[in-house]
N, C-alpha and C. Protein backbone atom coordinates (compact mmCIF):
# COMPACT_ATOMS: atom_id res chain seq x y z
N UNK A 1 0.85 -1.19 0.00
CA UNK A 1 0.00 0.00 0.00
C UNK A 1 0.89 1.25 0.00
N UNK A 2 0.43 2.30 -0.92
CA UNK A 2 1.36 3.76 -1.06
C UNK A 2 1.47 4.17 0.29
N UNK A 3 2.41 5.14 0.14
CA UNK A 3 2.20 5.83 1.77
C UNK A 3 1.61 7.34 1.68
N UNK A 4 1.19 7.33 2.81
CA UNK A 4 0.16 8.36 3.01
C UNK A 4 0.36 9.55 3.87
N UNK A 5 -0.27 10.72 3.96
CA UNK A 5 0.40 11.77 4.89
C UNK A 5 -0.09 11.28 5.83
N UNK A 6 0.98 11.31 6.96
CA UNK A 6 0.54 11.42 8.88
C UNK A 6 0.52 9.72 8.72
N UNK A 7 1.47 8.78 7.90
CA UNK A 7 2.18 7.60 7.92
C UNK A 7 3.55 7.99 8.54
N UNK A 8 3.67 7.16 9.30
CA UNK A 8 5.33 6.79 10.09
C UNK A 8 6.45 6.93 8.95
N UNK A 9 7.14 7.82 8.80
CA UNK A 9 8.09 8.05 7.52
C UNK A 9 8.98 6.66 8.00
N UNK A 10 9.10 5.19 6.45
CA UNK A 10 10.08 4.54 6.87
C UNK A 10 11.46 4.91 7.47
N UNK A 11 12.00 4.26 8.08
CA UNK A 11 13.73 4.45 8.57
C UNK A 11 14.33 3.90 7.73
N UNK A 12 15.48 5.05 7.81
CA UNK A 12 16.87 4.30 6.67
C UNK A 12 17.70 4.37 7.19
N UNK A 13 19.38 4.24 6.79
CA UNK A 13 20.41 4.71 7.05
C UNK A 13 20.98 4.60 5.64
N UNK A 14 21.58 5.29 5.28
CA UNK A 14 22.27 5.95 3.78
C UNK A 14 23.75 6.04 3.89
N UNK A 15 24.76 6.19 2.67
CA UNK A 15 26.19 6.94 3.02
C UNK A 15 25.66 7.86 2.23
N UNK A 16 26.30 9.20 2.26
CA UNK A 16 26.14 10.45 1.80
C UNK A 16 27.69 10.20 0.56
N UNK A 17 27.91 11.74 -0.10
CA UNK A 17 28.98 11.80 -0.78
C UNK A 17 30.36 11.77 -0.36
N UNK A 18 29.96 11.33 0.73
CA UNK A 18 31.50 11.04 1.86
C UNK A 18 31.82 9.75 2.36
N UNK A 19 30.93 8.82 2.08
CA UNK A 19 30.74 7.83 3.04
C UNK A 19 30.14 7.76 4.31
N UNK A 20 29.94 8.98 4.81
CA UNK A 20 29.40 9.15 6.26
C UNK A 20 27.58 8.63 6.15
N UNK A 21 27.37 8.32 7.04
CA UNK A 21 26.45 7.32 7.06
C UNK A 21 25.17 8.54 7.56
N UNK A 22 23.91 8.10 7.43
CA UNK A 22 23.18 9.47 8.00
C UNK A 22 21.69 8.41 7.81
N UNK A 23 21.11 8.76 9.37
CA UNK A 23 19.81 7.69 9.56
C UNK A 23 18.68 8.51 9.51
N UNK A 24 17.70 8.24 9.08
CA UNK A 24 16.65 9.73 9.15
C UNK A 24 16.10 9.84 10.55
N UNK A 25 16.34 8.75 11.63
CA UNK A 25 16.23 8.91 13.22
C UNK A 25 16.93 9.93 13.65
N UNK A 26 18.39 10.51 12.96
CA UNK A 26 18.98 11.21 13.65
C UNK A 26 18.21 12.61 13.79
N UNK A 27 17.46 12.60 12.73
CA UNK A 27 16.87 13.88 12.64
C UNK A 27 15.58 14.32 13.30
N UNK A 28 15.12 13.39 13.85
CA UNK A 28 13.99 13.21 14.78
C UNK A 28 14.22 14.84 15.71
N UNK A 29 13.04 15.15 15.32
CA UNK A 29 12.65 16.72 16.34
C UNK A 29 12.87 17.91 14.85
N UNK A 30 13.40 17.48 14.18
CA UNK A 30 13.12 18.92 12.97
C UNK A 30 12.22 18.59 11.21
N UNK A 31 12.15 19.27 10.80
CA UNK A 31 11.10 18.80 9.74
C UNK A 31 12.57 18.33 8.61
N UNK A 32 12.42 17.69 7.79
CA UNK A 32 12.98 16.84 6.77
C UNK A 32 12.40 16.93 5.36
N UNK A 33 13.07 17.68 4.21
CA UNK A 33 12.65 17.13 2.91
C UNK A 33 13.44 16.30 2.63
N UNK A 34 12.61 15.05 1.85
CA UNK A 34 13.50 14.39 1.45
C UNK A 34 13.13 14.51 -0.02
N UNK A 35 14.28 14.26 -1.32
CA UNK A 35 13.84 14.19 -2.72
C UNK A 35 14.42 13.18 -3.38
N UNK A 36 13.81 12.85 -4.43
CA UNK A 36 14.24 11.50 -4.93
C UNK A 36 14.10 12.21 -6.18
N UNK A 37 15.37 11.88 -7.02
CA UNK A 37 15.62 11.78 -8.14
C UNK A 37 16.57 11.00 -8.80
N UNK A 38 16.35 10.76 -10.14
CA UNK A 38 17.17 9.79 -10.69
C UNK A 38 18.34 9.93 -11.08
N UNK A 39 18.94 10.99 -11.69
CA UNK A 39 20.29 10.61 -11.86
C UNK A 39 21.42 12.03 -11.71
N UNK A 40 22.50 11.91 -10.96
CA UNK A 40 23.45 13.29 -10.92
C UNK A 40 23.68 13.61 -12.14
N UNK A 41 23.65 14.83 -12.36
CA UNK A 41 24.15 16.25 -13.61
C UNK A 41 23.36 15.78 -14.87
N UNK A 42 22.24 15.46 -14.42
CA UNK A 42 21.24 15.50 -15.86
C UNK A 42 20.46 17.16 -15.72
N UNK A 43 19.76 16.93 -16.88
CA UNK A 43 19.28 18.36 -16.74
C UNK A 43 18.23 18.85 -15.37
N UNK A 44 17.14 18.06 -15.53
CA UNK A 44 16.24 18.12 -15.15
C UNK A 44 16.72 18.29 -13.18
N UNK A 45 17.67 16.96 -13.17
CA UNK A 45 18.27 16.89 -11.16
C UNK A 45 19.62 17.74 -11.05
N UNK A 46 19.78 18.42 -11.63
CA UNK A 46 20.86 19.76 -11.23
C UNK A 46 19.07 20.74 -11.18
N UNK A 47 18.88 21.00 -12.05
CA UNK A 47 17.67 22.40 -11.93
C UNK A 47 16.70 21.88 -10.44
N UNK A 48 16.75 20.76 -10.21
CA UNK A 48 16.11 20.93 -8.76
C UNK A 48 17.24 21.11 -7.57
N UNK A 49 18.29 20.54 -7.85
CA UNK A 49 19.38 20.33 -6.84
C UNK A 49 19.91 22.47 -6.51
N UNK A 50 19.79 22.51 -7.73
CA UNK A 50 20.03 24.06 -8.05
C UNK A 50 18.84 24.99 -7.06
N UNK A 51 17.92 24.17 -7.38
CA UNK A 51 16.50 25.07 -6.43
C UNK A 51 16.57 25.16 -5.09
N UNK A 52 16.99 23.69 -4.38
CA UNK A 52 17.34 23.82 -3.42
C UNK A 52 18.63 24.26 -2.67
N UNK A 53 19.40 24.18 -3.52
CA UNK A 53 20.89 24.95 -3.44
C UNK A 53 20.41 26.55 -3.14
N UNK A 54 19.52 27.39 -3.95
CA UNK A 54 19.52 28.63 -4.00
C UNK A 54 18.52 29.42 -2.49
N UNK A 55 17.57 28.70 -1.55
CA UNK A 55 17.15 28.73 -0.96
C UNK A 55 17.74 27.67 0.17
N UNK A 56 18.70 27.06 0.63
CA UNK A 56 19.26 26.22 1.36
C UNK A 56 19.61 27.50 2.84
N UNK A 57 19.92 27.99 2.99
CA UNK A 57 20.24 29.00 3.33
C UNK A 57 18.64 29.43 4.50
N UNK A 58 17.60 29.63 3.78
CA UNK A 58 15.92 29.84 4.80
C UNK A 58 15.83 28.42 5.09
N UNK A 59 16.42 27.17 4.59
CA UNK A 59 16.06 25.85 5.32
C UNK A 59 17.09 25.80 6.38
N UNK A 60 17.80 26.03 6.27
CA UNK A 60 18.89 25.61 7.29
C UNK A 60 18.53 27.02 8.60
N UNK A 61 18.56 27.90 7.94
CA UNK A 61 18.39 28.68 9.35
C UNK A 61 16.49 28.48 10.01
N UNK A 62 16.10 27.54 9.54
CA UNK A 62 14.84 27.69 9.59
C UNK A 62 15.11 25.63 10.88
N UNK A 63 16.18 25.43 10.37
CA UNK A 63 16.17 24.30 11.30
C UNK A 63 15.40 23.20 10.49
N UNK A 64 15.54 23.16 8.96
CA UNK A 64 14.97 22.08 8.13
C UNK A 64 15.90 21.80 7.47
N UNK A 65 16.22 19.90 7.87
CA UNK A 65 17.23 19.34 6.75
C UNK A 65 16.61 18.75 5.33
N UNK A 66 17.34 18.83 4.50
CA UNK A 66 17.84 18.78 3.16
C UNK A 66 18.24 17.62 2.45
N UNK A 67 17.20 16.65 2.08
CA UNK A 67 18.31 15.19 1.72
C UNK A 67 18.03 15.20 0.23
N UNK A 68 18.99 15.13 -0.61
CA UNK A 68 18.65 14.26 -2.11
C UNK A 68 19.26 12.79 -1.78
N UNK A 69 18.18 11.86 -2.70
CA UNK A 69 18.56 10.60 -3.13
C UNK A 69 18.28 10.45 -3.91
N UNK A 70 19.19 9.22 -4.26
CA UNK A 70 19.66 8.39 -5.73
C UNK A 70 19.84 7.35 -5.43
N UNK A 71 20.34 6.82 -6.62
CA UNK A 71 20.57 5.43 -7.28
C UNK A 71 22.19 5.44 -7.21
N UNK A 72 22.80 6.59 -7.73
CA UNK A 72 24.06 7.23 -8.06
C UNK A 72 24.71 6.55 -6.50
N UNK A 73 26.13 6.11 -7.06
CA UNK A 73 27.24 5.73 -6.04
C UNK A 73 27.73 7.35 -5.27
N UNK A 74 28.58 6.60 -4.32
CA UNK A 74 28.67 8.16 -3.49
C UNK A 74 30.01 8.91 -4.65
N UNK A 75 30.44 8.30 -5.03
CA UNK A 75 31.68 9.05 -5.79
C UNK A 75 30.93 9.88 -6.87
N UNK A 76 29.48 9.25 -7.42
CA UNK A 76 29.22 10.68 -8.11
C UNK A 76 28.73 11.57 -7.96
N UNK A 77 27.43 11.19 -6.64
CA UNK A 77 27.27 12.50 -5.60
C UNK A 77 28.06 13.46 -5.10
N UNK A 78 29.26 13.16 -5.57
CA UNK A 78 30.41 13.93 -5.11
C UNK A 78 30.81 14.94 -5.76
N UNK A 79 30.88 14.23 -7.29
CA UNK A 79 31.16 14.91 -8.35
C UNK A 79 30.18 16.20 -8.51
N UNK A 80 29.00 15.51 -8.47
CA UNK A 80 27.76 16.45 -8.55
C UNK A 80 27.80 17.67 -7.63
N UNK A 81 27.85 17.10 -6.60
CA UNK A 81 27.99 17.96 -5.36
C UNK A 81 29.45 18.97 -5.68
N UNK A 82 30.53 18.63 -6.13
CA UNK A 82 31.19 19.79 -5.88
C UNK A 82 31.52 20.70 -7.47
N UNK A 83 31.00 20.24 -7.89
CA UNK A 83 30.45 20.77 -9.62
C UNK A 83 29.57 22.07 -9.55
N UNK A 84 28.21 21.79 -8.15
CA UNK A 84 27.57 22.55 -8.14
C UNK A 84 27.56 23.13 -6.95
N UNK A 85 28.57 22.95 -6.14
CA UNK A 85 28.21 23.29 -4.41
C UNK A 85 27.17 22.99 -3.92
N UNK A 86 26.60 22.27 -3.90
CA UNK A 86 25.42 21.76 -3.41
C UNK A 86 25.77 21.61 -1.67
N UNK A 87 25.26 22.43 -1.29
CA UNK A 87 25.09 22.50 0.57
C UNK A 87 24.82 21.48 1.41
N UNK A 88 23.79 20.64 0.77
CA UNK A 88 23.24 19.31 1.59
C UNK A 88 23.79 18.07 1.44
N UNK A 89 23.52 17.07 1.82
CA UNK A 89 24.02 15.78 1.54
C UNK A 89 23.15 15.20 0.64
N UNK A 90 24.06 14.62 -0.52
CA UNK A 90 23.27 13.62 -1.06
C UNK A 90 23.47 11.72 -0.93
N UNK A 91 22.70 11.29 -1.04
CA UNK A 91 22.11 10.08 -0.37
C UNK A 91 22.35 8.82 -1.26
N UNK A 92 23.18 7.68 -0.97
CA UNK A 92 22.89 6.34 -2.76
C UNK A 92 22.77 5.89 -1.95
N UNK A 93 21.62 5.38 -2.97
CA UNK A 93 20.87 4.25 -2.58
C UNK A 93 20.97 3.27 -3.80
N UNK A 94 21.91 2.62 -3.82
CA UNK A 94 22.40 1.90 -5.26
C UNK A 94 21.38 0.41 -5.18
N UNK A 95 21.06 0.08 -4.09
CA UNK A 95 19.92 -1.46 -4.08
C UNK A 95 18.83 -0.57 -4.40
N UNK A 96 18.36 0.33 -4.08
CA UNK A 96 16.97 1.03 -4.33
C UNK A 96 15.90 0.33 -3.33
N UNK A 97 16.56 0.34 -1.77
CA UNK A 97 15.96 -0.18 -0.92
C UNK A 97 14.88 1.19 -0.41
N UNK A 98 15.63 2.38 -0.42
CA UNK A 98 14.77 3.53 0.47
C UNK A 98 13.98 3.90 -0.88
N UNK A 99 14.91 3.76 -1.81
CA UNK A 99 13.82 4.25 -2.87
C UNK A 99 12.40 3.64 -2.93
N UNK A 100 12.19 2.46 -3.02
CA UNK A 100 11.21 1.24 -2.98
C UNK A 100 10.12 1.76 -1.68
N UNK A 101 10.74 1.75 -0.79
CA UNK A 101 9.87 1.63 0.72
C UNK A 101 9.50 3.10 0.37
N UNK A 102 9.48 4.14 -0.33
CA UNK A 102 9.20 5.40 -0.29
C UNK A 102 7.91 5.31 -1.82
N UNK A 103 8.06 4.24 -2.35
CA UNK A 103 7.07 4.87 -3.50
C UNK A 103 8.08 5.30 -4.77
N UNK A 104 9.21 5.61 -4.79
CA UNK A 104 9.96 6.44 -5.73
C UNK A 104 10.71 5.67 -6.77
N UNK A 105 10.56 4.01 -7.01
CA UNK A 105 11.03 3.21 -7.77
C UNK A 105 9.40 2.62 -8.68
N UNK A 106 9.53 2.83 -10.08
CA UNK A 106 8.82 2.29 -10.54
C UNK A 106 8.44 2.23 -11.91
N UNK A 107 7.29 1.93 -12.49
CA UNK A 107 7.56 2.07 -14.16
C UNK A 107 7.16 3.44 -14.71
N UNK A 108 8.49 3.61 -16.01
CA UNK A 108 8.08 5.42 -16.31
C UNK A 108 8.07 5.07 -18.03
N UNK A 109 7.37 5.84 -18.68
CA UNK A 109 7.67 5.84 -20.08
C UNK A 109 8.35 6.93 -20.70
N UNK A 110 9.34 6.75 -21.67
CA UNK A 110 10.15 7.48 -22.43
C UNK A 110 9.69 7.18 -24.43
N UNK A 111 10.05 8.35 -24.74
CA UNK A 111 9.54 8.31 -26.30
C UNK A 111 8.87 6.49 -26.56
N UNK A 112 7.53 6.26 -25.92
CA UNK A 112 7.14 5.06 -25.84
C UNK A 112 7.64 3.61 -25.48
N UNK A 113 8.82 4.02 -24.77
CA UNK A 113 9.09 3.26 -23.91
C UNK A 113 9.06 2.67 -22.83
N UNK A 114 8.51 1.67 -22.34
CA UNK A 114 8.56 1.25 -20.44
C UNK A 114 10.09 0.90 -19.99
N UNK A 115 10.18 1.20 -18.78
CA UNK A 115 11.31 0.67 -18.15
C UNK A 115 11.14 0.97 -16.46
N UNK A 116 11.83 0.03 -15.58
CA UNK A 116 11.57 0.98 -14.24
C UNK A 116 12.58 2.05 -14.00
N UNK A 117 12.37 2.54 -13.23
CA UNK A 117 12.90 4.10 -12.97
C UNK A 117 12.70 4.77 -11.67
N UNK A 118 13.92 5.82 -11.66
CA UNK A 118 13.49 6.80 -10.11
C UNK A 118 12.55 7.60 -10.69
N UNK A 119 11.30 7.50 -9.56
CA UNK A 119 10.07 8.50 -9.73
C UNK A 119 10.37 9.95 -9.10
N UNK A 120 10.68 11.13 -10.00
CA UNK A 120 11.07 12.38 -9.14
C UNK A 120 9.55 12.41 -8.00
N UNK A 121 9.88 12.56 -6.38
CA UNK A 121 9.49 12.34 -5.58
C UNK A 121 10.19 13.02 -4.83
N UNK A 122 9.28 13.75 -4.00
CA UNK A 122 9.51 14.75 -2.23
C UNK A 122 8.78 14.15 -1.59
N UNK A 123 9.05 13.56 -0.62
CA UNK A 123 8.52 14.36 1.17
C UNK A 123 8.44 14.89 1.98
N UNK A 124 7.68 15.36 2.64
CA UNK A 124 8.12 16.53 3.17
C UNK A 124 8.03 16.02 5.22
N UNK A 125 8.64 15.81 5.82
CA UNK A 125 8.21 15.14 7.08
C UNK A 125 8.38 15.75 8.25
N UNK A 126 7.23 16.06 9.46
CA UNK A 126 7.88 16.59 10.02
C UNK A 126 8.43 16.03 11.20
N UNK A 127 8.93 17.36 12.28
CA UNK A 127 9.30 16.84 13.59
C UNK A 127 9.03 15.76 14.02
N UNK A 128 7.70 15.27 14.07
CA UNK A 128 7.76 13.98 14.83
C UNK A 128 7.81 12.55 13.71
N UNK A 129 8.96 12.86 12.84
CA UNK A 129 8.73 11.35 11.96
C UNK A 129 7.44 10.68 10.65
N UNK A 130 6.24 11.57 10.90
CA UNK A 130 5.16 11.60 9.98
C UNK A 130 5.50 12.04 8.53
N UNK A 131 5.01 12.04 7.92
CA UNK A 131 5.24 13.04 6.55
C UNK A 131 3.96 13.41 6.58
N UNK A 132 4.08 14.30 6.23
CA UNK A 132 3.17 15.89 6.39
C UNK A 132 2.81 16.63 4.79
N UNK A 133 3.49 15.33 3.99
CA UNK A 133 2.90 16.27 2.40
C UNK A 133 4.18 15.45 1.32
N UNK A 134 3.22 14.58 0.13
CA UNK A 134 3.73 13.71 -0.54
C UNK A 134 3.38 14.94 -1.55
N UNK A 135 4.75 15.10 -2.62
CA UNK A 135 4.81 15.39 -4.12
C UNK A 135 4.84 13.99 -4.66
N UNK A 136 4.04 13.69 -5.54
CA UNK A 136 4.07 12.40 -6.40
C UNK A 136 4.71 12.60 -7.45
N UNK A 137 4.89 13.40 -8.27
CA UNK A 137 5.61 14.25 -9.09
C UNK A 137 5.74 15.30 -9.82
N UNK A 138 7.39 15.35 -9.42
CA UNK A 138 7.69 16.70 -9.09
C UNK A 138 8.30 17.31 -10.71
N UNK A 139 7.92 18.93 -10.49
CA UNK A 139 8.34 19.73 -11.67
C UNK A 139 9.55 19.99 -11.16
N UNK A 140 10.81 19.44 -11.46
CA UNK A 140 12.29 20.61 -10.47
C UNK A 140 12.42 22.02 -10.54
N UNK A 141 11.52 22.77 -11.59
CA UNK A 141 11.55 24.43 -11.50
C UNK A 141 10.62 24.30 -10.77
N UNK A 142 11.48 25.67 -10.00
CA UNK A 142 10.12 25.93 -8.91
C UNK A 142 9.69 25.46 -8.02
N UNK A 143 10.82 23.78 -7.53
CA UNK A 143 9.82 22.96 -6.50
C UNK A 143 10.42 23.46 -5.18
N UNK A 144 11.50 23.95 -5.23
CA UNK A 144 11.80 24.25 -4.00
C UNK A 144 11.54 25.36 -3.17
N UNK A 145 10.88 26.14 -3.83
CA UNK A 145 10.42 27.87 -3.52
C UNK A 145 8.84 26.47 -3.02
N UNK A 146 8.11 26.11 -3.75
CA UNK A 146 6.47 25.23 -3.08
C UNK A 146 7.19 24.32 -2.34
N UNK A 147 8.07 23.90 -2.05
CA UNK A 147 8.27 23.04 -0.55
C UNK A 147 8.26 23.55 0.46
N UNK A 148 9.05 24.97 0.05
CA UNK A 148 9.10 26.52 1.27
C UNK A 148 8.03 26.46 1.53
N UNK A 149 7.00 27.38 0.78
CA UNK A 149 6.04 27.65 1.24
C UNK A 149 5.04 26.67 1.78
N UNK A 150 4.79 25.35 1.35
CA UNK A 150 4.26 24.37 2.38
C UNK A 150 4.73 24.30 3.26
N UNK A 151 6.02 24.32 3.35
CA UNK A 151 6.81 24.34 4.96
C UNK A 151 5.87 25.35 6.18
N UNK A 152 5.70 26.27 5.88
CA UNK A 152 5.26 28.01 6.20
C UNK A 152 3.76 27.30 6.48
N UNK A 153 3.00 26.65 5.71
CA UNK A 153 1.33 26.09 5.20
C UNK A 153 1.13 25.48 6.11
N UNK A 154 1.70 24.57 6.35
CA UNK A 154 1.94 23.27 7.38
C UNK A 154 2.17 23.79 8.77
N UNK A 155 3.13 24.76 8.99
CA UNK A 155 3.38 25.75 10.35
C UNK A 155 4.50 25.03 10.69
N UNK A 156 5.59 24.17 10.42
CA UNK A 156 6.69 23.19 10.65
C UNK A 156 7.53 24.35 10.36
N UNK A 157 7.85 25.44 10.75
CA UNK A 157 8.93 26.55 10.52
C UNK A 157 8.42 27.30 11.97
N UNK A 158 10.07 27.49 12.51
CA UNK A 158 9.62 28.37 13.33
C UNK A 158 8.93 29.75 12.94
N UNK A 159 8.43 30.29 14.27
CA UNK A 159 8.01 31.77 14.14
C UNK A 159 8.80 32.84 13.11
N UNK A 160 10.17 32.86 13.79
CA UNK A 160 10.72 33.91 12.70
C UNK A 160 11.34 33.44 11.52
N UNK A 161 11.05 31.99 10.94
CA UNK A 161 11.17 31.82 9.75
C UNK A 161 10.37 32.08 9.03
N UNK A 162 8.84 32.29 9.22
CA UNK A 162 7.93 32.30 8.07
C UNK A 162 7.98 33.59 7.61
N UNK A 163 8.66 34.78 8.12
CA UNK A 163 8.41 36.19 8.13
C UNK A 163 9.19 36.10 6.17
């Protein structure tokens, strides 16, 4: 069964573009986007990685972490990441275990083609572990300015962040 808002966000543990390992328990007490996309320095996952890169800055002082995931090994999250400065950590998930338990692995069509695939996919979760607002899919222009402002919608921002 899909998952649903005000569902128990599954647990993971991930390596980031470092190897450093990162559990979404650790984050327990602040709100969490998480995004799923399919592949580093394509067009489409730089212009979201870029979105959230350019507003990273009201998430972080706002006390909201930042995850991209993939499929991508950590050596090219790396690449990606320092190509574009990308602020946050990004996440491989090379079995496509978190991808799966999230909804974000599945069949997509290309110039009439089937194949499975990463489903561009947000969640948005908050403080207490719930998710609080599923993108099923996502436009990367523009998604990160409407994650903000759901952030703000939802009330998961402190007081003097929403100003």
């Amino acid at each position: 069964m899909p998952l649903q808002v005000n569902d128990p966000a599954p647990q993971f543990c991930l390596p980031d573009e470092a190897g450093r390992v990162h559990c979404l328990e650790q984050y327990r007490g602040r709100p969490v986007v998480l995004y799923f996309y399919p592949k580093d320095n394509t067009p489409g996952c730089t212009t979201e990685a870029l979105g959230f890169k350019a507003l990273y800055d009201r998430f972080a002082q706002a006390g909201v972490v930042v995850l991209g995931i993939s499929p991508d090994d950590p050596a090219s999250h790396a690449r990606f990441k320092a190509k574009h400065g990308l602020p946050f950590p990004l996440l491989s998930d090379p079995e496509r275990q978190v991808l799966q338990a999230y909804d974000a692995w599945g069949r997509k069509k290309m110039y009439g083609r089937e194949y499975m695939g990463v489903l561009r996919k947000t969640y948005l979760l908050g403080p207490d572990g719930r998710i609080r607002k599923i993108y099923p899919k996502v436009r990367p222009k523009g998604h990160a300015q409407q994650v903000w402002e759901d952030l703000q919608a939802l009330g998961l921002l402190p007081d003097q962040a929403r100003a």
